[in-house]
C-alpha atoms as a PDB file:
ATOM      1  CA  UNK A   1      14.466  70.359  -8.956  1.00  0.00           C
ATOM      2  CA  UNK A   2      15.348  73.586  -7.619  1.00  0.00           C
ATOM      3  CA  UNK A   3      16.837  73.325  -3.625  1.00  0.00           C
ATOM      4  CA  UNK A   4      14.917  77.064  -2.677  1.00  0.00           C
ATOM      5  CA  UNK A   5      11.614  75.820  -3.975  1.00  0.00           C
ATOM      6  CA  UNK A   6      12.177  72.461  -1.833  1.00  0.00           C
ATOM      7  CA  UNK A   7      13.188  73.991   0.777  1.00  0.00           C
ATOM      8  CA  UNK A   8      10.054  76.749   0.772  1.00  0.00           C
ATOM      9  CA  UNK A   9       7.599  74.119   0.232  1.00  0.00           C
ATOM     10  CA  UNK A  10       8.524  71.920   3.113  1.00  0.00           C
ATOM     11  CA  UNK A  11       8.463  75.072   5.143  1.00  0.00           C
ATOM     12  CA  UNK A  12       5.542  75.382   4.655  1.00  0.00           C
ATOM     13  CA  UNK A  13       3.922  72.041   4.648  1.00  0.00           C
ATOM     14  CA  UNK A  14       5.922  71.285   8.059  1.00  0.00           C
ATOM     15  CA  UNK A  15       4.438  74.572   9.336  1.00  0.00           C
ATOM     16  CA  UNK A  16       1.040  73.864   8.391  1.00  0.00           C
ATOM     17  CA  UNK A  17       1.005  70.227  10.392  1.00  0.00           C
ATOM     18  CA  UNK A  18       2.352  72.334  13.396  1.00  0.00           C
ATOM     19  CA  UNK A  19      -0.451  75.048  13.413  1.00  0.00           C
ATOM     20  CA  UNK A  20      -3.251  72.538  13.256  1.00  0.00           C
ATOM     21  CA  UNK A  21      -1.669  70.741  16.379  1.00  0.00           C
ATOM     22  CA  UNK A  22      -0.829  73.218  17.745  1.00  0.00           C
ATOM     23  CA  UNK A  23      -4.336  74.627  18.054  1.00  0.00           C
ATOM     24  CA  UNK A  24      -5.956  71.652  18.471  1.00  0.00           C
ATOM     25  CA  UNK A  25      -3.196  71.545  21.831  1.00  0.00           C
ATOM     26  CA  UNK A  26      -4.352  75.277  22.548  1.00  0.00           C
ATOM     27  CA  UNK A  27      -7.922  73.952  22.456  1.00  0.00           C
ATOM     28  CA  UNK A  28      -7.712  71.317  25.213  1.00  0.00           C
ATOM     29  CA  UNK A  29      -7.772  68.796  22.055  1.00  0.00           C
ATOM     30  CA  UNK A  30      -4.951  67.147  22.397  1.00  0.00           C
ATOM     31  CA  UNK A  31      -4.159  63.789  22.646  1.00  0.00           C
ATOM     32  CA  UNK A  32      -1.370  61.171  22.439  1.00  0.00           C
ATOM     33  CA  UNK A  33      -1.122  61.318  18.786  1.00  0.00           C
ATOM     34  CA  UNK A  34      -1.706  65.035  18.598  1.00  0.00           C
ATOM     35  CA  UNK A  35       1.323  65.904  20.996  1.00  0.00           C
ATOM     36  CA  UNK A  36       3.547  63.585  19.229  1.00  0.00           C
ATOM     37  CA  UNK A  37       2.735  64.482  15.973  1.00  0.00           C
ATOM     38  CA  UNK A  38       3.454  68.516  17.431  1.00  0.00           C
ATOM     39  CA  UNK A  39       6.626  67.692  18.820  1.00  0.00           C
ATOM     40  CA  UNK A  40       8.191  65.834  15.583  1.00  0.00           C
ATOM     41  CA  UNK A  41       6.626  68.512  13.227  1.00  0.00           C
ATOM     42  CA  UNK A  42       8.585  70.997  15.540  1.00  0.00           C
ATOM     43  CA  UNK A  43      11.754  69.044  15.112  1.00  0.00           C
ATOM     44  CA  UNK A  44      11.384  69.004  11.512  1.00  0.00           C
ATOM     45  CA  UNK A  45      10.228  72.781  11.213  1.00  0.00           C
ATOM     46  CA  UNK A  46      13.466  73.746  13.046  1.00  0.00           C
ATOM     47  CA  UNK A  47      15.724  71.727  10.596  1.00  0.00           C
ATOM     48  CA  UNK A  48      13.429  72.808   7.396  1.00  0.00           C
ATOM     49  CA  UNK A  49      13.777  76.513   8.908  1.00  0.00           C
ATOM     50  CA  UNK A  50      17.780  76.431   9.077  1.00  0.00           C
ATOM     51  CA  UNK A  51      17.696  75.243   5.825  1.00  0.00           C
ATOM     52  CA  UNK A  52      15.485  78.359   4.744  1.00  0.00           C
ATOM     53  CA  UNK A  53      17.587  80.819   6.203  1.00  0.00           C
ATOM     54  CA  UNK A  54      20.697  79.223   4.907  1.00  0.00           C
ATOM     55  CA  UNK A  55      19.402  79.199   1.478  1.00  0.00           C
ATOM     56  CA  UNK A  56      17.770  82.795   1.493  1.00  0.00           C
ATOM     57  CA  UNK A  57      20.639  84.452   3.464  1.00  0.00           C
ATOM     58  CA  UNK A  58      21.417  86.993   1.383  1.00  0.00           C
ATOM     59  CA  UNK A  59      17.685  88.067   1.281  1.00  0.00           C
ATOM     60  CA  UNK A  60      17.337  87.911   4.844  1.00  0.00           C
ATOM     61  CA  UNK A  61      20.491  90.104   5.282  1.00  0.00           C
ATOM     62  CA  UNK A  62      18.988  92.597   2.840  1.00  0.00           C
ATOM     63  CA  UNK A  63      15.881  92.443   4.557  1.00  0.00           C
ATOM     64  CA  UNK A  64      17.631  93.373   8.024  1.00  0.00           C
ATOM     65  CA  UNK A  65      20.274  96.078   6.962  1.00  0.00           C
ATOM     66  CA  UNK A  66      20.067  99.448   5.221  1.00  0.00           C
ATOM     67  CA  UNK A  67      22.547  99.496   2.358  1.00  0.00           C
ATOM     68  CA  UNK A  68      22.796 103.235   2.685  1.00  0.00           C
ATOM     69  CA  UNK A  69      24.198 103.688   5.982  1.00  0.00           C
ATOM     70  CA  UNK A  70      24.795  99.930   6.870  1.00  0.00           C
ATOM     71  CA  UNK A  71      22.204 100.199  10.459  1.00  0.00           C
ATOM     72  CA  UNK A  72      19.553  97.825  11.619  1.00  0.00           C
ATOM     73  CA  UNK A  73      16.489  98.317   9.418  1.00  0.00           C
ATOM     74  CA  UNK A  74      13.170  99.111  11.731  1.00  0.00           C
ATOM     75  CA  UNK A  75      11.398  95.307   9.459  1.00  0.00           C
ATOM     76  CA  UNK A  76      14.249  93.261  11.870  1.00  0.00           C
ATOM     77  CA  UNK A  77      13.765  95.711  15.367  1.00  0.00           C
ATOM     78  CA  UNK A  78       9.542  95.076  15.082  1.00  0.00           C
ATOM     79  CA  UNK A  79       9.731  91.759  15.387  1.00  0.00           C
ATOM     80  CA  UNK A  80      12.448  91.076  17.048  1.00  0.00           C
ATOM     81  CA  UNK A  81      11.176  93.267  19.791  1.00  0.00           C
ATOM     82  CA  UNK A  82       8.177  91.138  19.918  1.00  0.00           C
ATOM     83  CA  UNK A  83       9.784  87.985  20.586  1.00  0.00           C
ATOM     84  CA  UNK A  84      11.591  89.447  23.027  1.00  0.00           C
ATOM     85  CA  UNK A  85       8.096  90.833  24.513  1.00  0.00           C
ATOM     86  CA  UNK A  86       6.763  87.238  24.838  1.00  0.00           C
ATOM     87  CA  UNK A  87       9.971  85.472  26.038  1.00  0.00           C
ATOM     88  CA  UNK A  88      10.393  87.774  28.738  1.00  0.00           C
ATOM     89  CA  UNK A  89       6.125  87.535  29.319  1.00  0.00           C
ATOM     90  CA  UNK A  90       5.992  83.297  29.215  1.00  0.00           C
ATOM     91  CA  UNK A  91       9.184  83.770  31.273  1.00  0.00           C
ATOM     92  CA  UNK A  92       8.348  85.688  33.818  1.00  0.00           C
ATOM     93  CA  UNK A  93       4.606  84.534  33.859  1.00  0.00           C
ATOM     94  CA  UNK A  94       2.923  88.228  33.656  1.00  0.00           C
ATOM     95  CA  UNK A  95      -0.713  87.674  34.060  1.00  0.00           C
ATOM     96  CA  UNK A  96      -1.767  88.293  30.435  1.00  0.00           C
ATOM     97  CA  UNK A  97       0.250  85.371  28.926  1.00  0.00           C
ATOM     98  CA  UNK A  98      -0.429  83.209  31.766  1.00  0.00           C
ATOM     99  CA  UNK A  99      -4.660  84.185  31.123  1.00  0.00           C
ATOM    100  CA  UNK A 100      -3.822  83.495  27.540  1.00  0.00           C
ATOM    101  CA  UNK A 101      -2.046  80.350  27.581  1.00  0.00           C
ATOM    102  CA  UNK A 102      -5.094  79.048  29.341  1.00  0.00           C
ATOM    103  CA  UNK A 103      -7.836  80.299  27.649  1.00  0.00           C
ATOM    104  CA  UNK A 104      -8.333  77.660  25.168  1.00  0.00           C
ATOM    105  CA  UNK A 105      -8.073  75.091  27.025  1.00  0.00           C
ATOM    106  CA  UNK A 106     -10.781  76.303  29.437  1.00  0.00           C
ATOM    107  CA  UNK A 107     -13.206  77.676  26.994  1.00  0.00           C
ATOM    108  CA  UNK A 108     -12.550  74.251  24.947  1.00  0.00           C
ATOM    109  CA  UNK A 109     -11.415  71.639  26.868  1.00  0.00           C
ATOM    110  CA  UNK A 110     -12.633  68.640  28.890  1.00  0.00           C
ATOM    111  CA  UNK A 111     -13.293  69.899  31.983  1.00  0.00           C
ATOM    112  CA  UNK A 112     -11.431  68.741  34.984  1.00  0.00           C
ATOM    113  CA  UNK A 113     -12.810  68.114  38.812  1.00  0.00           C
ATOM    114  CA  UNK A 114     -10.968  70.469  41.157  1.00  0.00           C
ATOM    115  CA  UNK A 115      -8.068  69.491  43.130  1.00  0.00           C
ATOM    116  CA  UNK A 116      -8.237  68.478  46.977  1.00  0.00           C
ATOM    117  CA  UNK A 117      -7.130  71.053  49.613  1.00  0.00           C
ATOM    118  CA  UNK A 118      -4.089  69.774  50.942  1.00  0.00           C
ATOM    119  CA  UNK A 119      -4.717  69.128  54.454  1.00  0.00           C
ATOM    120  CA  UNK A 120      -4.372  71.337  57.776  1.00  0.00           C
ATOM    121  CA  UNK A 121      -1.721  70.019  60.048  1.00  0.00           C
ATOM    122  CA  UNK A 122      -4.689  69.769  62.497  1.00  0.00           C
ATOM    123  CA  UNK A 123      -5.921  67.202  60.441  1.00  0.00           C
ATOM    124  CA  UNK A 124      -3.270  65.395  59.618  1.00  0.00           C
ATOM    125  CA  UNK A 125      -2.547  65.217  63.927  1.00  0.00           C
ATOM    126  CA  UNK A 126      -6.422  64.138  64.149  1.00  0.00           C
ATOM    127  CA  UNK A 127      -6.216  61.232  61.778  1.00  0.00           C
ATOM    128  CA  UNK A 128      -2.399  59.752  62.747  1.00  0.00           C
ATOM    129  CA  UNK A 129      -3.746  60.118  66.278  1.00  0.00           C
ATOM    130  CA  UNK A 130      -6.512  57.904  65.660  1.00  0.00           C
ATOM    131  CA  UNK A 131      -4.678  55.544  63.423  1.00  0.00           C
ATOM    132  CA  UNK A 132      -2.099  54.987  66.678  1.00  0.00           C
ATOM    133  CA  UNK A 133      -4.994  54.991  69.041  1.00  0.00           C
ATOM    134  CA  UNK A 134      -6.700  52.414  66.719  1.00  0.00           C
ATOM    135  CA  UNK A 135      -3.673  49.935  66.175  1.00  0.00           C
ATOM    136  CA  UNK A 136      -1.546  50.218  69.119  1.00  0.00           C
ATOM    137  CA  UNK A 137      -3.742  50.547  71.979  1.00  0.00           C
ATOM    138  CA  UNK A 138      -1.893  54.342  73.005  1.00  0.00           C
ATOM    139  CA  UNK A 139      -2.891  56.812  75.358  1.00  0.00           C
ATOM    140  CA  UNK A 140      -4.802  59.569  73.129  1.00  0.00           C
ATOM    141  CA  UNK A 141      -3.504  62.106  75.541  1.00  0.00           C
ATOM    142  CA  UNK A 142       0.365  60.952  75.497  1.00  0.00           C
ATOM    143  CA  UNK A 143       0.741  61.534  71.727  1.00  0.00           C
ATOM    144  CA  UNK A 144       3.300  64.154  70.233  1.00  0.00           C
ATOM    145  CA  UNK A 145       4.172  65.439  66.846  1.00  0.00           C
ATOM    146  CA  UNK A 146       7.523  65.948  65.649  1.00  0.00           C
ATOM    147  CA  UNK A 147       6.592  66.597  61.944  1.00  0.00           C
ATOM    148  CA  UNK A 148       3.461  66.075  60.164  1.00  0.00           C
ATOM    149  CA  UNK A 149       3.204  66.887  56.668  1.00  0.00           C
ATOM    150  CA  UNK A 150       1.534  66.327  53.575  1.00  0.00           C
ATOM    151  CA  UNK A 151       3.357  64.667  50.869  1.00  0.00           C
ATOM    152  CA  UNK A 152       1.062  64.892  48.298  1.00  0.00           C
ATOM    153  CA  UNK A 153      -3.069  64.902  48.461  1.00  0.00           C
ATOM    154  CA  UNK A 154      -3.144  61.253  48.987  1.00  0.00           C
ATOM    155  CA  UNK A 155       0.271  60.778  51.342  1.00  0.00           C
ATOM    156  CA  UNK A 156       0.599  62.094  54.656  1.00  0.00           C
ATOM    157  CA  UNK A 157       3.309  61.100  57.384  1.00  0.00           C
ATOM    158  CA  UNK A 158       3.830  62.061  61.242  1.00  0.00           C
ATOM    159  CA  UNK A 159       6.730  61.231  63.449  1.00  0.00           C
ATOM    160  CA  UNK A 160       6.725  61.626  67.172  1.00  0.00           C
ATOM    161  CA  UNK A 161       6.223  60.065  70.600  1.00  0.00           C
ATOM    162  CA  UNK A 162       3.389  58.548  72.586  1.00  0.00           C
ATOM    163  CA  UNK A 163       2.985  56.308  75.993  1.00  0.00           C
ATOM    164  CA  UNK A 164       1.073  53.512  76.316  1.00  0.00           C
ATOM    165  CA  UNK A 165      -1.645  53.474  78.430  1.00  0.00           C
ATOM    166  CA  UNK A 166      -1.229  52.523  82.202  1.00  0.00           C
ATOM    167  CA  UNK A 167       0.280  49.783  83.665  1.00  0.00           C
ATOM    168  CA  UNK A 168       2.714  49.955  81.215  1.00  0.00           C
ATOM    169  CA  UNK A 169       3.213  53.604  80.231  1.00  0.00           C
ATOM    170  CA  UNK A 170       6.513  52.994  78.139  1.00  0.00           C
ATOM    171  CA  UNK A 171       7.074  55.808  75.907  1.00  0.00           C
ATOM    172  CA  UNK A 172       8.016  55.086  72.310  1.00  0.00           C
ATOM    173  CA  UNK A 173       8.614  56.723  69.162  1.00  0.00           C
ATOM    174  CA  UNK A 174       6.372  56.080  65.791  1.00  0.00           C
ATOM    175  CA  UNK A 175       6.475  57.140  61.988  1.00  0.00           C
ATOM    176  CA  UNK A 176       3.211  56.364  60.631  1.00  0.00           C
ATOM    177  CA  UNK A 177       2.295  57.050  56.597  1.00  0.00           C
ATOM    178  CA  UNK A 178      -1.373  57.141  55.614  1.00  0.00           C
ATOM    179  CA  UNK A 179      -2.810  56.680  52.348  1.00  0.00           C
ATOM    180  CA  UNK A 180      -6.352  58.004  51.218  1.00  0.00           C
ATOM    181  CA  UNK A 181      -7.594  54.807  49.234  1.00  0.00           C
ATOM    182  CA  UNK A 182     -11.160  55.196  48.262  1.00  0.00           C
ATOM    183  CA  UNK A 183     -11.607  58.320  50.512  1.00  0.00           C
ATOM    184  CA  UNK A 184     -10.996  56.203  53.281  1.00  0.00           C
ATOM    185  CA  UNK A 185      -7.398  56.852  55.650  1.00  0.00           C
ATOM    186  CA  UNK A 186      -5.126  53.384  55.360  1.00  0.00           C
ATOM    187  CA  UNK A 187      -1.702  52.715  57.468  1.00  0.00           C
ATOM    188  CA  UNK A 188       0.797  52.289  54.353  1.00  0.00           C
ATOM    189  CA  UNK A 189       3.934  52.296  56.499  1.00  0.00           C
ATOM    190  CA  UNK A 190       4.147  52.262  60.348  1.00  0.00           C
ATOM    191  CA  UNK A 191       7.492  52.270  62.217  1.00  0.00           C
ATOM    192  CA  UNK A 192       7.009  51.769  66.451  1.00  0.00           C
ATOM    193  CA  UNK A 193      10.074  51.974  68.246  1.00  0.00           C
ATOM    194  CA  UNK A 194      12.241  52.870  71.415  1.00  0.00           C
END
């Protein structure tokens, strides 16, 4: 059994695997057993590729280098050139490789709902305000923001101070965390202190 021949032909089989998952990836295809299977084929075309070059070095060399005059030959600057093109492109995310990267998978895959806005900190003052209005009895009026943010589209969190309303008009500090559950507002995590 010949070691070039063995090492071509796995090559090639390896590489054939990892263009069929790829595209089906490309696609919006993809799936558990799809990416897995992608990302070992890639493992094994890298090793079956070193083993390539090592055995066809001298080719490759010949390939790459005039014999006349010992330069570059223009067969390694084309390509290489290209890579370099896309690198740099995926890299620094110019609009045609980002627009291409995505193409398949919106021509050809599931289709997705759209993401919530994150919310305004206008509402995210409007709903801890009626949370603390709701659950501690406060003074509507009294209540002020430190921070409010959104942590995610689901999590948002305010910290501040509010008075109770009168007789007692003690002013204390809260941290209250809402959660959207079932597109309904819900107290995960209150803190009311002094």
């Amino acid at each position: 059994m010949k070691s070039k021949n063995l090492v071509s032909l796995s090559v090639a089989a390896v590489f054939a695997v990892l263009s069929v998952t790829g595209l089906l990836i490309y696609l919006g295809q993809g799936n558990h057993t799809i990416d897995h299977t992608h990302a070992w084929f890639g493992v094994l075309f890298f090793g079956a590729a070193v083993f390539h070059i090592i055995n066809n070095w001298s080719s490759i060399k010949g390939y790459s280098t005039d014999r006349k005059n010992g330069g570059i030959r223009r067969e390694l600057i084309i390509p290489s050139s290209i890579v370099l093109l896309f690198v740099v492109g995926i890299a620094l995310d110019w609009p045609v490789f980002k627009d291409l990267a995505n193409a398949g998978k919106q021509a050809f895959g599931p289709k997705r709902p759209p993401r919530p806005e994150r919310l305004s900190s206008a509402a995210i003052d409007s709903l801890t305000r009626l949370t603390l209005v709701s659950r501690t009895g406060t003074d509507a009026q009294t209540i002020h923001f430190d921070t409010t943010s959104a942590l995610s589209e689901t999590i948002i969190m305010a910290q501040g101070t509010a008075s109770r309303p009168k007789p007692d008009t003690t002013t204390f500090r809260f941290t209250e965390v809402l959660t959207l559950d079932k597109n309904e507002w819900k107290v995960a995590a209150e803190q009311i202190g002094k």
